[in-house]
Protein backbone atom coordinates (compact mmCIF):
# COMPACT_ATOMS: atom_id res chain seq x y z
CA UNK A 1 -57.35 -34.06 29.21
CA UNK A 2 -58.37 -31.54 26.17
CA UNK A 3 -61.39 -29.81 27.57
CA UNK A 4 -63.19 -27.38 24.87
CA UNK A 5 -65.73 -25.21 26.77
CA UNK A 6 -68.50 -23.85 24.68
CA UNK A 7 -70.41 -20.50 26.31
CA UNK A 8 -74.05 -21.26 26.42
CA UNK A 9 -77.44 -20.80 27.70
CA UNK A 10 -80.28 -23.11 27.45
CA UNK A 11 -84.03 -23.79 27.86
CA UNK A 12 -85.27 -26.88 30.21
CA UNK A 13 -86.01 -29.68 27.93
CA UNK A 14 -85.45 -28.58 24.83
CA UNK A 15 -84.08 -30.38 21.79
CA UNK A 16 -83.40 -34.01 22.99
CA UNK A 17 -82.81 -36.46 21.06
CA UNK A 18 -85.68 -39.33 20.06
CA UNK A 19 -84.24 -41.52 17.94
CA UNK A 20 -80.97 -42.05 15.80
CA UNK A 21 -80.78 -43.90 12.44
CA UNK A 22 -77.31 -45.12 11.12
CA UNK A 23 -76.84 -46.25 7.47
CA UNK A 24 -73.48 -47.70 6.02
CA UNK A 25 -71.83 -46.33 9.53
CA UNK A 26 -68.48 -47.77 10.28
CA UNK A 27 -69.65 -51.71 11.55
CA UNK A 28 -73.56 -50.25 12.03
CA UNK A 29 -74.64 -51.31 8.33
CA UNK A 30 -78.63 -50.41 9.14
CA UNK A 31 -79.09 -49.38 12.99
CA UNK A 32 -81.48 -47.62 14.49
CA UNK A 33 -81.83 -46.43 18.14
CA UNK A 34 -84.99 -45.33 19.78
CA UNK A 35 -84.79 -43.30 22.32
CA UNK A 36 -88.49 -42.10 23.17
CA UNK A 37 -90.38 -42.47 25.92
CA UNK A 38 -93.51 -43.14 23.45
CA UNK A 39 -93.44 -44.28 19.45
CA UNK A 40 -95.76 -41.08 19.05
CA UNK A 41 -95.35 -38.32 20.90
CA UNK A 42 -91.67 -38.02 20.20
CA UNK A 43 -90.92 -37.02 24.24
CA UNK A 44 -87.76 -38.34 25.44
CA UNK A 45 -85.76 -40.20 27.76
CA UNK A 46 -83.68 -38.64 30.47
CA UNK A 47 -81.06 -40.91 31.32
CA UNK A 48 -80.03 -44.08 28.82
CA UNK A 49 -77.15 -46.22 29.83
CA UNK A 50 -76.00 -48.23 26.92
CA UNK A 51 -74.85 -51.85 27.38
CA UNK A 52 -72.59 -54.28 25.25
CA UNK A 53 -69.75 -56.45 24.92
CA UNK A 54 -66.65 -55.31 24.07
CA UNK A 55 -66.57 -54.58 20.42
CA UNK A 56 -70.29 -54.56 19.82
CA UNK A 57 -70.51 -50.58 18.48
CA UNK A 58 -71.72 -48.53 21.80
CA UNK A 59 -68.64 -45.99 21.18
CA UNK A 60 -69.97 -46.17 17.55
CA UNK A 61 -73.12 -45.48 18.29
CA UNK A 62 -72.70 -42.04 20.85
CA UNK A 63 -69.69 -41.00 17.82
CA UNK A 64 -72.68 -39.35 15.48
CA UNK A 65 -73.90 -37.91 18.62
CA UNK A 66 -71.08 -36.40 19.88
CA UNK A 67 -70.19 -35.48 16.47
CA UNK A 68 -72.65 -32.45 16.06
CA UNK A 69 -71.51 -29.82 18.43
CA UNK A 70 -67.63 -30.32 16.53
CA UNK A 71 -69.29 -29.90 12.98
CA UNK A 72 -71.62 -27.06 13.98
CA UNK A 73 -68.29 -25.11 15.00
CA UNK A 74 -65.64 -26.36 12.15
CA UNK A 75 -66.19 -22.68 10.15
CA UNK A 76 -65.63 -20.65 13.25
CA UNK A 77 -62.42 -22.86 14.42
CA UNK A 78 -60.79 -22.45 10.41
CA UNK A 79 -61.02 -18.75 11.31
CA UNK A 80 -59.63 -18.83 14.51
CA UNK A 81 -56.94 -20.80 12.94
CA UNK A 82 -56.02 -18.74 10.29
CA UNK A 83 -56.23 -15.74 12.77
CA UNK A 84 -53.93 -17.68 15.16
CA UNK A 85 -51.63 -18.58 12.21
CA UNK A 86 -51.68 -14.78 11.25
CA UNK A 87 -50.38 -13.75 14.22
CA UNK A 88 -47.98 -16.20 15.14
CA UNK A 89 -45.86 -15.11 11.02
CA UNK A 90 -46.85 -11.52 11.62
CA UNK A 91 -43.78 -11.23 13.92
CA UNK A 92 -45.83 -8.94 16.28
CA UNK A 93 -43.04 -6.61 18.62
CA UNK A 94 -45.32 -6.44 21.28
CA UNK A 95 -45.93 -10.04 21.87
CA UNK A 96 -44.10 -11.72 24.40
CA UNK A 97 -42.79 -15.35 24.87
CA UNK A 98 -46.48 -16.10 27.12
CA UNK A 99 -48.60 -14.51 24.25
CA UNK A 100 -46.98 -17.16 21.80
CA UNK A 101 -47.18 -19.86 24.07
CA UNK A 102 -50.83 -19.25 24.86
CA UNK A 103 -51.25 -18.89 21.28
CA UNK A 104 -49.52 -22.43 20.03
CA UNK A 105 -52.16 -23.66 23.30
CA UNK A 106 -54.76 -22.55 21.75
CA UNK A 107 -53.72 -23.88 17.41
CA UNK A 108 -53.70 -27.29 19.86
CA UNK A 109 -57.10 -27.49 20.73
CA UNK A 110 -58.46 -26.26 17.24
CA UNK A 111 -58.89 -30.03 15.96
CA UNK A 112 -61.38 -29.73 12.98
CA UNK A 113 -61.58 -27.23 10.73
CA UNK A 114 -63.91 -29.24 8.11
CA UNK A 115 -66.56 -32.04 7.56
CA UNK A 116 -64.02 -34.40 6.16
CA UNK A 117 -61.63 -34.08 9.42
CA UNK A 118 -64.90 -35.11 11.14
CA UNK A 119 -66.40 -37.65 8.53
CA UNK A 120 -63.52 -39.59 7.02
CA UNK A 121 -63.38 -43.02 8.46
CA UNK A 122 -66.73 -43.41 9.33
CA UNK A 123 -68.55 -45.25 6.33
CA UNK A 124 -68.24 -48.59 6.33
CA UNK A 125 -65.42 -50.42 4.93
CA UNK A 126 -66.40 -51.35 1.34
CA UNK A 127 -69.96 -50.43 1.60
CA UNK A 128 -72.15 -49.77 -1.45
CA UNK A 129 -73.77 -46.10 -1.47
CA UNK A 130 -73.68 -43.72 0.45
CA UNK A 131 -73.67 -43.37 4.60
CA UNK A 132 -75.79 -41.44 6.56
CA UNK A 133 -77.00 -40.14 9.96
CA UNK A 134 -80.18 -39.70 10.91
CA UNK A 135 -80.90 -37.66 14.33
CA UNK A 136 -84.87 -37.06 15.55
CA UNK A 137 -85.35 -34.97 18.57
CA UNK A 138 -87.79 -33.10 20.34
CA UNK A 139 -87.21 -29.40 19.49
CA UNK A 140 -89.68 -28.16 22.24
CA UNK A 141 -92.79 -28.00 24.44
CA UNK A 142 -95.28 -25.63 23.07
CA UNK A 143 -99.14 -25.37 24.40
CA UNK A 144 -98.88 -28.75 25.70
CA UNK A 145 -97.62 -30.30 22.21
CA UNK A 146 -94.09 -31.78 21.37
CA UNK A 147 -92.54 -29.71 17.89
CA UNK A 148 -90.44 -32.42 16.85
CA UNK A 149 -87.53 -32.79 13.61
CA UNK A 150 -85.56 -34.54 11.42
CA UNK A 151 -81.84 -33.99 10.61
CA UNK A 152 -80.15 -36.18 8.23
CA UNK A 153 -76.17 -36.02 6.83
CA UNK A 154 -75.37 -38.21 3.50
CA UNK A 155 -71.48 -38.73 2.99
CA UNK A 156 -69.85 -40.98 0.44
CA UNK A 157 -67.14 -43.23 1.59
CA UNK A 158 -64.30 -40.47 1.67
CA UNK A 159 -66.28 -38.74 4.12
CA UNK A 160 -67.29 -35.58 1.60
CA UNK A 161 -70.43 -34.35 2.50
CA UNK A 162 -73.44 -35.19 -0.38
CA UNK A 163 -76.18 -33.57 1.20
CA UNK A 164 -78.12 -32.21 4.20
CA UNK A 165 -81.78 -31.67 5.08
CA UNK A 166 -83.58 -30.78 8.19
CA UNK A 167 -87.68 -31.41 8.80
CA UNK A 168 -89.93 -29.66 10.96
CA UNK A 169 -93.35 -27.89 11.95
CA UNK A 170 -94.21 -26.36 8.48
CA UNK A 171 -98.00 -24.78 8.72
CA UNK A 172 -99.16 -27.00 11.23
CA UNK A 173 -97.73 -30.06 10.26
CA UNK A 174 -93.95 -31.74 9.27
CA UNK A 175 -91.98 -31.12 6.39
CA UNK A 176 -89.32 -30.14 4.72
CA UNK A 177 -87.49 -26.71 6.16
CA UNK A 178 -84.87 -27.10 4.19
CA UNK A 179 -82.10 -29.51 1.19
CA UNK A 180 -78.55 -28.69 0.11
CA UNK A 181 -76.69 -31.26 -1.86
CA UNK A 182 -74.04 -31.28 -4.83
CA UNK A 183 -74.85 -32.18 -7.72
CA UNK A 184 -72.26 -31.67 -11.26
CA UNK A 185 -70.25 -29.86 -8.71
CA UNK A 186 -72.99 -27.19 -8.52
CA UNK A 187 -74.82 -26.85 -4.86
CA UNK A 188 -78.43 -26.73 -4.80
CA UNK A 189 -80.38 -25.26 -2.25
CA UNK A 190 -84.10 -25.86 -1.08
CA UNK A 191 -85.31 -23.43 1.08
CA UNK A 192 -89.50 -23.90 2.57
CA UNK A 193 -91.20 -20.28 2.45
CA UNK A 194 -90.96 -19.63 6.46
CA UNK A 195 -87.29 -20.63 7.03
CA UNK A 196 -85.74 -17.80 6.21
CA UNK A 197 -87.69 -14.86 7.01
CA UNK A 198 -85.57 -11.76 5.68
CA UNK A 199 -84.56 -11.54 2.37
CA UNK A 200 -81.45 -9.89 2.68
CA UNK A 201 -80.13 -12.46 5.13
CA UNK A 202 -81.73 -15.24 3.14
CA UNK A 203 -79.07 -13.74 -0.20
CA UNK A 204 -76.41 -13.32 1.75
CA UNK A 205 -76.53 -17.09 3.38
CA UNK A 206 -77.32 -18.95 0.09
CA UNK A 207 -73.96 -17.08 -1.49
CA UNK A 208 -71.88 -18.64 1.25
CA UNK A 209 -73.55 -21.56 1.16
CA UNK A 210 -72.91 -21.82 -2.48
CA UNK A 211 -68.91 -20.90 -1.38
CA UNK A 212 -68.45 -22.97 2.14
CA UNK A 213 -71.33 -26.00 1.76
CA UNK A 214 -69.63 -29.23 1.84
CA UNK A 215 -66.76 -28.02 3.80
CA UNK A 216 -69.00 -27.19 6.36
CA UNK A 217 -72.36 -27.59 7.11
CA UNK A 218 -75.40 -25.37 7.01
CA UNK A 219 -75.30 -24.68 10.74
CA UNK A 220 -71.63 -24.55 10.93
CA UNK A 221 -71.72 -21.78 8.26
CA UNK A 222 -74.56 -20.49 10.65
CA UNK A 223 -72.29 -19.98 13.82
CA UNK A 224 -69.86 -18.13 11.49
CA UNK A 225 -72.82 -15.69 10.07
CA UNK A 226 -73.84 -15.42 13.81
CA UNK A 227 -70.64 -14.44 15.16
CA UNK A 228 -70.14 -11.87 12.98
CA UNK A 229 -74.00 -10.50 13.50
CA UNK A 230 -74.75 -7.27 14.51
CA UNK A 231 -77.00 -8.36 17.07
CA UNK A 232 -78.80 -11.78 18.25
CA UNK A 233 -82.03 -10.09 17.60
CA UNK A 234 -81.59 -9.86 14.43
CA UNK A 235 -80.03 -12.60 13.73
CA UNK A 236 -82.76 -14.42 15.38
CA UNK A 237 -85.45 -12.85 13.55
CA UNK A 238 -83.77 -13.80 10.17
CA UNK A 239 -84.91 -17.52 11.13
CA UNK A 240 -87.97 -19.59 11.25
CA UNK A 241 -88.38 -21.04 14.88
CA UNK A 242 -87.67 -24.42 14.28
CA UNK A 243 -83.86 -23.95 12.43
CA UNK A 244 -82.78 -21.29 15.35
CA UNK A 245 -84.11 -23.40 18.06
CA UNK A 246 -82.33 -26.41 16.48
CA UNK A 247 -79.02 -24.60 15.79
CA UNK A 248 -79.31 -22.81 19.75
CA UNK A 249 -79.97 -26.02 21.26
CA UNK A 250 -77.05 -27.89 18.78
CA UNK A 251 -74.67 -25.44 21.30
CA UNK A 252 -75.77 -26.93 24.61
CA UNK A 253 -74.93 -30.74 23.86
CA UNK A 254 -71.47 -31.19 25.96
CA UNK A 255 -69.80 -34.68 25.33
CA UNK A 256 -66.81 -36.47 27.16
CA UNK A 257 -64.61 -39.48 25.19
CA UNK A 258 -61.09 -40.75 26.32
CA UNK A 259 -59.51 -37.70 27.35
CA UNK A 260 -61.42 -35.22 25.05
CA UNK A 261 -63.98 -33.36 26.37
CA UNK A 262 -67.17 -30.47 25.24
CA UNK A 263 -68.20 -28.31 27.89
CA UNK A 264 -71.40 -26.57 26.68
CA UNK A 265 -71.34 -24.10 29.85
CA UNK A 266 -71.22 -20.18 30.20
CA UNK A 267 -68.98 -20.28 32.85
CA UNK A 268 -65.38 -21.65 32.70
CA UNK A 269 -64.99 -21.97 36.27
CA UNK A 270 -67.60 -24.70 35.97
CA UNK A 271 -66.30 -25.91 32.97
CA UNK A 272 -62.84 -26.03 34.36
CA UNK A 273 -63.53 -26.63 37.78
CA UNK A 274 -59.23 -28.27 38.50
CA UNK A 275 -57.50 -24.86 36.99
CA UNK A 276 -57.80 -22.15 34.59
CA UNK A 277 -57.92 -18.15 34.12
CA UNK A 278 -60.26 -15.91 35.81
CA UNK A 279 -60.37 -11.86 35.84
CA UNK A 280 -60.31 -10.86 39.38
CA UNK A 281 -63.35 -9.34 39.53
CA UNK A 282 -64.84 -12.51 39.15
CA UNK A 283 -62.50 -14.66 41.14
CA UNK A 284 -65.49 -14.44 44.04
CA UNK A 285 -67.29 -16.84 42.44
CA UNK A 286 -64.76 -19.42 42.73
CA UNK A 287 -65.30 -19.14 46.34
CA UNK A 288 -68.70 -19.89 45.31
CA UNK A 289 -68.08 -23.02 43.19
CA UNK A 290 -65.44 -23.90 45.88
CA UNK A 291 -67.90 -25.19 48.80
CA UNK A 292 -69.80 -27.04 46.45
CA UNK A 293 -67.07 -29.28 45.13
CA UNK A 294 -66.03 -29.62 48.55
CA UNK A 295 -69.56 -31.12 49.24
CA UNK A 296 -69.23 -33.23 46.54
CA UNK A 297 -65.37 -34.56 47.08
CA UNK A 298 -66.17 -35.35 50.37
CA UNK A 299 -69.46 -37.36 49.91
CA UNK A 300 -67.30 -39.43 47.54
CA UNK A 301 -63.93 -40.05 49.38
CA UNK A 302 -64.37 -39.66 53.38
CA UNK A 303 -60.46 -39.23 53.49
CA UNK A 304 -60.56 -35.87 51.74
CA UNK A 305 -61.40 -33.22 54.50
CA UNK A 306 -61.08 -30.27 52.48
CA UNK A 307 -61.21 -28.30 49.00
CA UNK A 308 -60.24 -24.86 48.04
CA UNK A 309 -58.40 -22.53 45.37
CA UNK A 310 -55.04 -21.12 45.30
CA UNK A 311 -54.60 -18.39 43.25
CA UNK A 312 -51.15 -16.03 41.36
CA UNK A 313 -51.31 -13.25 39.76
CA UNK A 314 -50.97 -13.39 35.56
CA UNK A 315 -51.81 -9.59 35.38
CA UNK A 316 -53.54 -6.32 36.48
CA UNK A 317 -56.57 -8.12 35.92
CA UNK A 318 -56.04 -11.58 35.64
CA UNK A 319 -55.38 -14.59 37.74
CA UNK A 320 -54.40 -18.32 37.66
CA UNK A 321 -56.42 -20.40 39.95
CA UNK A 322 -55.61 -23.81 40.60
CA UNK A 323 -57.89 -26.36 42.90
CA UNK A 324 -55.53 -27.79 46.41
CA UNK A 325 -57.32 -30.68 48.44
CA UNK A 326 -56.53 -31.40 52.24
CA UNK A 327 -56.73 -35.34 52.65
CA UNK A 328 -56.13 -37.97 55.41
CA UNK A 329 -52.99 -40.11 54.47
CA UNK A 330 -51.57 -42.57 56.31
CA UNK A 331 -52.61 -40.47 59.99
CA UNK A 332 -51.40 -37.11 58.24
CA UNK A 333 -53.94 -34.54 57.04
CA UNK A 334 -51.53 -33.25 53.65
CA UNK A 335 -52.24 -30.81 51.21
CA UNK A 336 -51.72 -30.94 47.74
CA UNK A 337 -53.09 -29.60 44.20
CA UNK A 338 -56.16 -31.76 43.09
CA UNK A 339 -54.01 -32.42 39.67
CA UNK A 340 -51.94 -35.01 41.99
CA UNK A 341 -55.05 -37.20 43.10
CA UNK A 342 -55.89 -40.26 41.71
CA UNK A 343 -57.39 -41.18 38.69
CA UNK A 344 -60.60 -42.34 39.52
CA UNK A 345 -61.22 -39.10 42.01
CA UNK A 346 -60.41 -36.76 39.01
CA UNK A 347 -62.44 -39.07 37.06
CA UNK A 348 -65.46 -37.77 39.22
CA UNK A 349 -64.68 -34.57 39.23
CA UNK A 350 -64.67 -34.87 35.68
CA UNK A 351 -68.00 -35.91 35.43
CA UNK A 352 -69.58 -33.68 38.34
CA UNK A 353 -70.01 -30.19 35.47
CA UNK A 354 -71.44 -32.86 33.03
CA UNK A 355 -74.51 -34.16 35.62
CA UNK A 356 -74.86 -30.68 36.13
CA UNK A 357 -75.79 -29.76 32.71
CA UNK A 358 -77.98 -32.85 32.33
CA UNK A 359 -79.53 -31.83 35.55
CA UNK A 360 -80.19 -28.29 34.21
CA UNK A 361 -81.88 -29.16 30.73
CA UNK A 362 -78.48 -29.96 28.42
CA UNK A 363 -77.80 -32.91 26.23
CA UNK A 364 -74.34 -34.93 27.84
CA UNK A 365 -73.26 -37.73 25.79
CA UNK A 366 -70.97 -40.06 28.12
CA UNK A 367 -68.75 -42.40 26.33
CA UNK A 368 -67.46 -45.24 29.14
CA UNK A 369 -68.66 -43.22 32.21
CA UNK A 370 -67.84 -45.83 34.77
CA UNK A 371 -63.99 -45.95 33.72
CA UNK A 372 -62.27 -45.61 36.56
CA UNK A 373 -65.28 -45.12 38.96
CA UNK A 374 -66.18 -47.82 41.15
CA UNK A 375 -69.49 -49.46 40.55
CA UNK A 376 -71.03 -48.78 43.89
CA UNK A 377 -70.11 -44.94 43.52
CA UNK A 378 -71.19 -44.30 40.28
CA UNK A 379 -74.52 -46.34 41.40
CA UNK A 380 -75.22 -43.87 44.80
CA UNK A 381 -74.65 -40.88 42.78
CA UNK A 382 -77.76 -42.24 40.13
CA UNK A 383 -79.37 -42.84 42.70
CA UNK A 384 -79.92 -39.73 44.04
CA UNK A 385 -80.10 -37.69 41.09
CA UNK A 386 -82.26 -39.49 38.38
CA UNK A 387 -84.98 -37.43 39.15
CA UNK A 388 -83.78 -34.45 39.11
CA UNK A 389 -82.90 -34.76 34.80
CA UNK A 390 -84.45 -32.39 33.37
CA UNK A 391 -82.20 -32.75 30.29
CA UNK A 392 -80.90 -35.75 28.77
CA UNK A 393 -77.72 -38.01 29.96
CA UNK A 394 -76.43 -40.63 27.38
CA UNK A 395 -73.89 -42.90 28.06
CA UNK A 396 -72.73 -46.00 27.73
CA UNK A 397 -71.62 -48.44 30.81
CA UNK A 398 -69.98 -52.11 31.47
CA UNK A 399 -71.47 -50.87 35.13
CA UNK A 400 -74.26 -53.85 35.64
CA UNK A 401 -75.13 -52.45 39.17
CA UNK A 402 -76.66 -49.88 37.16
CA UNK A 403 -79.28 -51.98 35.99
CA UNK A 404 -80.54 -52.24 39.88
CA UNK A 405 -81.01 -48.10 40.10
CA UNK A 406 -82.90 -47.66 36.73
CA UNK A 407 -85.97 -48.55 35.31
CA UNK A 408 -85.27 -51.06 32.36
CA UNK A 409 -86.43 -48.83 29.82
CA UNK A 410 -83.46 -46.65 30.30
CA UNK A 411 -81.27 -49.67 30.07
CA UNK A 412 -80.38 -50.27 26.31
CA UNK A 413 -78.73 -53.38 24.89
CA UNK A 414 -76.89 -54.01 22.14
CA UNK A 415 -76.82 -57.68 20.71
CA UNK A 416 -74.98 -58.93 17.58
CA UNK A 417 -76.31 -62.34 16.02
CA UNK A 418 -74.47 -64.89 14.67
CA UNK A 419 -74.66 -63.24 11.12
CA UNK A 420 -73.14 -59.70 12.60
CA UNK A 421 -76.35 -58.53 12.78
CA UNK A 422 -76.87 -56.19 15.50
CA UNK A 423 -80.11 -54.58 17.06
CA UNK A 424 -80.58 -52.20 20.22
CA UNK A 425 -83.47 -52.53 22.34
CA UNK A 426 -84.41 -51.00 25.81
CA UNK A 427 -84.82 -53.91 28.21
CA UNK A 428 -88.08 -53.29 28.73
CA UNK A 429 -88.83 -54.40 25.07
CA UNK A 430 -87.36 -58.12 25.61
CA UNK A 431 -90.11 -61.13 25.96
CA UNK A 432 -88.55 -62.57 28.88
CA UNK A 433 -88.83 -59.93 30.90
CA UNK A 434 -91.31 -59.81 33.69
CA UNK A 435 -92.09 -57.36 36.51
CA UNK A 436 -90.27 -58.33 39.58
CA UNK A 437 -87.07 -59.71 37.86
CA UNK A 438 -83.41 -59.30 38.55
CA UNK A 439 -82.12 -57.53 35.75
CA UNK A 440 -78.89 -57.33 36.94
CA UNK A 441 -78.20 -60.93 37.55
CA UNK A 442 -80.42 -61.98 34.06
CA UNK A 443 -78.07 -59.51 31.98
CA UNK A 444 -75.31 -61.17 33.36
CA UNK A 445 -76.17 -64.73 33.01
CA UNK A 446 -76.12 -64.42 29.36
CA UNK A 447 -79.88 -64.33 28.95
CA UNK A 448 -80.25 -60.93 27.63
CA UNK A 449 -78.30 -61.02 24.93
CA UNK A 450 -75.27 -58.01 24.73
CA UNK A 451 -72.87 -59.40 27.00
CA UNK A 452 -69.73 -61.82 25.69
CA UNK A 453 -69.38 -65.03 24.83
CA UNK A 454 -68.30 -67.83 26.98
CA UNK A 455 -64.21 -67.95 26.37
CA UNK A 456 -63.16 -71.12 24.41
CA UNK A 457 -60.50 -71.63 27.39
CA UNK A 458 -58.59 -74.07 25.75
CA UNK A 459 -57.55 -71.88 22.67
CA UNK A 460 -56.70 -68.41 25.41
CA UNK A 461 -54.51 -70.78 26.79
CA UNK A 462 -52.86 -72.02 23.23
CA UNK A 463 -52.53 -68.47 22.36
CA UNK A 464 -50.64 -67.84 25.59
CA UNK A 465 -48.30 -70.47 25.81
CA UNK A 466 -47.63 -70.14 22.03
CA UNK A 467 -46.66 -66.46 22.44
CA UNK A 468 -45.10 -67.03 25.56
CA UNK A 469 -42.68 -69.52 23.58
CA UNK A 470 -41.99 -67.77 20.37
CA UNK A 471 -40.52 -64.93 22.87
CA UNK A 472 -38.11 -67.23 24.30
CA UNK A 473 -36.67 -67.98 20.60
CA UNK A 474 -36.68 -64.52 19.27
């Protein structure tokens, strides 16, 4: 598993997403999602579990979601590279055959270094015009009212960035905070009066913007002027409220796909609850952690009796800690290190920091979250914590039992028409559904829409014996 961990703070219920709009997007030709509790007031949804057929676009759907916290950080990861890179030709004396190996670890998990690494692949194959994502959200609560905004990508088929905006409060009401696009190979920027609010900041910004736009966006070239800021007060000052609670909040969405994962926590024990470095003066706090994953291990698998860290020393100050388990096999109570458990236990504990965030105001975005979980686990653990979101979980599910713990307008399906048509629609918008019906065992009947088709049975069977005999002649 490639975990990225991304050191973070965040504020309950801030900058969830409302709605997403997809143009010219890989097999999503004009999609939109809603994802508000209300078509007004722009609040959100806590938890949406996305259903479909195999092939119908939920992975495509979550991609432009999961997408933003890798392009807000592709200027700072091209300089880590390149200081990585530095290093490893500088034919330092003093580094030793575990600085270069922690080193080459480290070149591994830098995986995009520009908009195109992200981008390419995703327009649709042989669209006309251009592609583009549209994300609304709610930025925050303030004096009872929702500040809501609009940010939208544009990307031509190669996946070069054409041009970015972002919408917000402006005096009381929405509009435009700020434009960049290229044009004759010359960028153009469109700043509103309050987003920038210091003029020295606002010169030096548009000159790298004019350098670095288009191989990285306006909030990736952000991060880069922010880690190199004297201080986050000034830094924050620099900004209108709407672009540095957007670009703060961009940090705390965490995603998990396949074995990638992006951990927006500020603490890597969390993060990287199975093993990892720690300094000893904060090992304590993996004794901390340690009682609580044994709590949550056991609830799951009644055969596991015990968890806890072993630790050996890297350095003066540093240690390795990796996470052992005492279990009941066969009669025997046996240790062992968690790494050697099964998949769909480390599955779990996989997704135990991610509920946490979600729990604790974050953004998660989910991608298959019941695979390799059985359905009646995954189920109890919803169960029990849906209302205790106070951020927002998005994922997508083949889990039906699911649709028996939430209320149907968390429940999203995608359906694809005859024509490859596709729209996505809460259950709680369908016709044919009335209070007091089994969604569960409606979804599943076909009756829905989003699930697959009946199998023509005679032609799975053609295509198996016909396979099955061209082996026997090759």
């Amino acid at each position: 598993m490639v975990s990225v961990v991304y050191s973070y703070l965040h504020n309950k219920g801030d900058n969830m997403f409302t709605k997403l709009e997809l143009k010219n997007y890989k097999g999503l030709i004009d999609a939109s999602w809603n994802l508000s509790k209300t078509k007004s007031n722009g609040d959100y949804k806590s938890i949406v579990a996305l259903y479909g057929k195999n092939g119908a676009g939920k992975t495509t759907l979550l991609e432009p979601l999961m997408k933003l916290p890798v392009l807000l950080r592709t200027f700072t990861s091209q300089r880590s590279l390149m200081e990585l890179q530095k290093k490893l030709t500088d034919n330092d004396e003093t580094m030793n055959g575990q600085d270069v190996e922690k080193i080459i670890n480290r070149l591994q998990h830098i995986r995009s270094t520009k908009i195109i690494d992200i981008l390419k692949n995703s327009a649709t194959f042989n669209s006309k015009g251009l592609s583009s994502i549209t994300y609304s959200f709610l930025i925050k609560k303030e004096h009872s009212k929702n500040i809501t905004g609009k940010y939208t990508l544009e990307f031509d088929k190669n996946g070069n960035l054409v041009q970015e905006t972002f919408f917000s409060l402006v005096k009381q009401r929405n509009g435009k905070i700020f434009a960049i696009k290229k044009v004759n190979n010359e960028i153009l920027v469109e700043f509103s009066r309050s987003a920038i609010v210091d003029g020295g900041f606002k010169k030096e910004l548009i000159s790298r913007l004019k350098q670095f736009w288009g191989v990285h966006t306006f909030f990736s070239i952000l991060n880069g002027m922010e880690s190199t800021a004297v201080n986050d007060t000034t830094f924050k000052g620099s900004l209108s409220d709407s672009i540095y609670t957007f670009y703060r909040n961009l940090e705390g969405i965490s995603f998990a796909k396949d074995a990638r994962q992006g951990v927006a926590f500020n603490s890597q024990i969390l993060a990287n609850p199975i093993s990892g470095e720690i300094t000893k003066e904060n090992s304590h706090k993996l004794n901390l952690v340690q009682q609580y994953i044994q709590e949550y291990l056991i609830s799951i698998d009644s055969d596991i009796k015990k968890a806890y860290y072993q630790f050996d020393e890297m350095s003066d100050d540093k240690l390795k800690y990796n996470l052992y388990i005492s279990k009941n096999i066969w009669g025997e109570e046996k240790n062992f290190p968690f790494k050697y458990e099964s998949n769909g236990i480390r599955k779990m504990l996989r997704l135990f920091p991610l509920i946490i965030l979600a729990m604790n105001g974050q953004t998660v975005i989910y991608d298959e979250i019941d695979n390799g979980v059985h359905d009646l686990i995954l189920g109890q653990i919803f169960s029990q914590i849906g209302d205790y979101m106070d951020g927002q979980l998005i994922f997508s599910t083949h889990n039906t039992t699911l649709l028996q713990t939430f209320s149907p307008s968390n429940a999203y399906l995608i359906d694809e028409k005859k024509d490859g048509t596709k729209t996505i629609k809460s259950v709680d918008e369908i016709k044919e559904i009335k209070k007091g019906h089994n969604i569960q065992k409606l979804y599943l009947s076909g009756k829905l829409g989003g699930t697959p088709q009946t199998i023509d049975k005679d032609k799975l069977l053609n295509a198996f014996k016909g396979i099955s005999k061209l082996v026997k002649d090759f």
